[in-house]
N, C-alpha and C. Protein backbone atom coordinates (compact mmCIF):
# COMPACT_ATOMS: atom_id res chain seq x y z
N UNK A 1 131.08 85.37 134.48
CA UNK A 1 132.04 86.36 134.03
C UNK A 1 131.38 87.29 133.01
N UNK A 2 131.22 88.54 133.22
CA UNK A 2 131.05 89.38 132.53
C UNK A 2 132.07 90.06 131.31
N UNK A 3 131.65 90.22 130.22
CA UNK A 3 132.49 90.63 129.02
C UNK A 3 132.60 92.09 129.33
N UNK A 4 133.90 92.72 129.04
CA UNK A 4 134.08 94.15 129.03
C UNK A 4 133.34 95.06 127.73
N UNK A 5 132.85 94.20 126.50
CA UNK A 5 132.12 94.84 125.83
C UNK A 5 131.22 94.80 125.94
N UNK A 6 130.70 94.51 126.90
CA UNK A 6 128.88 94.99 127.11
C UNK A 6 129.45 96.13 128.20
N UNK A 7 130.10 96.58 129.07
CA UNK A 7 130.05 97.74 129.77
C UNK A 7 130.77 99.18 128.60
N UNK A 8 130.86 99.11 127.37
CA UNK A 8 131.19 100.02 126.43
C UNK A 8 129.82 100.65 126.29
N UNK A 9 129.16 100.09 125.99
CA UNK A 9 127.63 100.38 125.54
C UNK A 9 126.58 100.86 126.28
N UNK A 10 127.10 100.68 127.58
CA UNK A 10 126.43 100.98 128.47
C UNK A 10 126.77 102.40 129.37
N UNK A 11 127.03 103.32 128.38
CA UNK A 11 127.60 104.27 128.69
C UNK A 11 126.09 105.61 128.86
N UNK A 12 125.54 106.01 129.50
CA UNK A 12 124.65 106.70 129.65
C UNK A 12 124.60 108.10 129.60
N UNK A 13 123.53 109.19 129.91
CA UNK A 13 124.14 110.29 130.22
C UNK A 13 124.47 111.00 131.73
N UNK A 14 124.90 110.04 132.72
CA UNK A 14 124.64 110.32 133.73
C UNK A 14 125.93 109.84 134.37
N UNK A 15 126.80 108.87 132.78
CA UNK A 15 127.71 108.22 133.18
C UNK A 15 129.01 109.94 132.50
N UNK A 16 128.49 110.26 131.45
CA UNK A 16 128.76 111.28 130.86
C UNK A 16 129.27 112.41 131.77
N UNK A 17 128.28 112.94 132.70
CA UNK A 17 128.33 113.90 133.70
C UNK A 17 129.13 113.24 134.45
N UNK A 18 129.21 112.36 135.19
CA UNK A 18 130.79 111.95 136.07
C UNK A 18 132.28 111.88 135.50
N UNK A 19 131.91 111.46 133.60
CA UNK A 19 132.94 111.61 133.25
C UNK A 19 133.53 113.31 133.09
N UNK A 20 132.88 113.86 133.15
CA UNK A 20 132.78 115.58 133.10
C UNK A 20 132.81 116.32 134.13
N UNK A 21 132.63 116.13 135.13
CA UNK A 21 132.75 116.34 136.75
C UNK A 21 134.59 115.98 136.87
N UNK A 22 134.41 114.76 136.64
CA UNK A 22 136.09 114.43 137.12
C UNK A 22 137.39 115.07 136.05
N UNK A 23 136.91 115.36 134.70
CA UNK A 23 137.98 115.71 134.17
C UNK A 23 138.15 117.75 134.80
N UNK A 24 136.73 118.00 135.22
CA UNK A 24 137.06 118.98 135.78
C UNK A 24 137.64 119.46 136.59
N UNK A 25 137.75 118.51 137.78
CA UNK A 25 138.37 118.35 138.72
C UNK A 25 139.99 118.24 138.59
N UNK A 26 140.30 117.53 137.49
CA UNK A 26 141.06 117.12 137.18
C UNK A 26 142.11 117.89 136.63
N UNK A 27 141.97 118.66 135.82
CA UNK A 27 142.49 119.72 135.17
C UNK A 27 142.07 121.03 135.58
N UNK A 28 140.76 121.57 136.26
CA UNK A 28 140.38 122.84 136.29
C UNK A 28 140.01 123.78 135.19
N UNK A 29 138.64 124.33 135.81
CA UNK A 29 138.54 125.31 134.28
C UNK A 29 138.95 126.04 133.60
N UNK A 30 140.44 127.12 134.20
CA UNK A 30 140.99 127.73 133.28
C UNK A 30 141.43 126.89 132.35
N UNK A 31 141.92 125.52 132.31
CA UNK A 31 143.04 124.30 131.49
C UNK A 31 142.31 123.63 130.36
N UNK A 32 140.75 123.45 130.68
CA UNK A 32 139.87 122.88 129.83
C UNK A 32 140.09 123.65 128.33
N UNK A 33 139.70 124.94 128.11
CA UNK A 33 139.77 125.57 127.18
C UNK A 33 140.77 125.26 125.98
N UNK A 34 142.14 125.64 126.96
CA UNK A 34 143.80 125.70 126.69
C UNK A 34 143.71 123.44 126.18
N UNK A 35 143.36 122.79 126.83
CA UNK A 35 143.40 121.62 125.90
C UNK A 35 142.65 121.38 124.57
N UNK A 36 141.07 121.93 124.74
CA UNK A 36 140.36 121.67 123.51
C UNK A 36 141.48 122.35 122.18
N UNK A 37 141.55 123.84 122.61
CA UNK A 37 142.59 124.15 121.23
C UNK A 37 143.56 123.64 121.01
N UNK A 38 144.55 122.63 121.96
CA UNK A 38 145.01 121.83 121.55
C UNK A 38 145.00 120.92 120.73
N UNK A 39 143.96 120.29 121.12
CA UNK A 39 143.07 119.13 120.84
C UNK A 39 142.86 119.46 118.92
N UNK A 40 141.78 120.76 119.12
CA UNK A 40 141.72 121.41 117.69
C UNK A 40 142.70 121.15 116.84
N UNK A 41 143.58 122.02 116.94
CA UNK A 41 144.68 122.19 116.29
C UNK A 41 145.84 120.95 116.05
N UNK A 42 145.45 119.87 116.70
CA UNK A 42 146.43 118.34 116.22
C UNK A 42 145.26 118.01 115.38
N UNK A 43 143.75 118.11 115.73
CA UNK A 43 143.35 117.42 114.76
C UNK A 43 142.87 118.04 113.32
N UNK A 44 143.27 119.16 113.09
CA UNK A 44 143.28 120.28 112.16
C UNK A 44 144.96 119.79 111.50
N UNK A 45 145.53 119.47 111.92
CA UNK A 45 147.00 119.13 111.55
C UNK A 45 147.21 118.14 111.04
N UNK A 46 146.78 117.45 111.55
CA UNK A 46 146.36 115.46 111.26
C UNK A 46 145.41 115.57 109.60
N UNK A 47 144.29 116.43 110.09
CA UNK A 47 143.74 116.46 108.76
C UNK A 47 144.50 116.88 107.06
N UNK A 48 145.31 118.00 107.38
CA UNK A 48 145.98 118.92 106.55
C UNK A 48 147.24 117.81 106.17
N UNK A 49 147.73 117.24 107.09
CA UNK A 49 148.89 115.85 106.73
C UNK A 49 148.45 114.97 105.89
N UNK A 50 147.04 114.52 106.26
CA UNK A 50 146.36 113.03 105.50
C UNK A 50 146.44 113.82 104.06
N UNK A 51 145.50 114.83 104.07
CA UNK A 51 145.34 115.46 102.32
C UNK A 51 146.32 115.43 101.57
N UNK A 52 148.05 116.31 102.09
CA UNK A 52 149.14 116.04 101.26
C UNK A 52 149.32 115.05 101.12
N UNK A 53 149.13 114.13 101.95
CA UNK A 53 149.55 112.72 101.06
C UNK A 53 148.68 112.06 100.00
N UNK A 54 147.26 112.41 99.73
CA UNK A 54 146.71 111.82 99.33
C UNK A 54 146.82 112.65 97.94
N UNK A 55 147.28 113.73 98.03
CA UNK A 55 147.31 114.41 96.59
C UNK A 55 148.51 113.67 95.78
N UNK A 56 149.98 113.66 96.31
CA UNK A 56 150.80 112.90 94.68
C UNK A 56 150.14 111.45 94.82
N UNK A 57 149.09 110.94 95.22
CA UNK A 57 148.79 109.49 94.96
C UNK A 57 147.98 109.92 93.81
N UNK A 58 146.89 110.86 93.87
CA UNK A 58 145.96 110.50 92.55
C UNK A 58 146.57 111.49 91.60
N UNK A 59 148.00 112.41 91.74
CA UNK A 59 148.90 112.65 90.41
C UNK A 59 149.71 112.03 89.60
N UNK A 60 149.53 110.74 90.37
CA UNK A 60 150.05 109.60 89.74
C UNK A 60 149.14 108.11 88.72
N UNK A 61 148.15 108.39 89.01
CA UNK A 61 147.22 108.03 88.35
C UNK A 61 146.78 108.75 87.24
């Protein structure tokens, strides 16, 4: 029986390009774009959320 964490690691660049082939396929290239700024912008949002919170913690100190 093989462990599923040895096939994590074993991720190549050739495994890369199939994973990149199929999401193309998958979505199409006009859509790729239109998700990354998605993508951007939650994690631009996510960031800007964590900070307010972390500011009244050390105004309280």
């Amino acid at each position: 029986m093989i462990s599923s964490s040895i096939f994590l690691g074993m991720v190549g660049p050739w495994q890369w390009v199939i994973i990149g082939l199929a999401v193309l396929l998958l979505f199409g290239g006009k859509k790729i774009p239109e998700l990354m700024k998605g993508l951007g912008s939650g994690i631009k949002e996510f960031k800007d959320a964590s900070k307010e919170d972390e500011k009244p913690e050390d105004k309280k100190k």
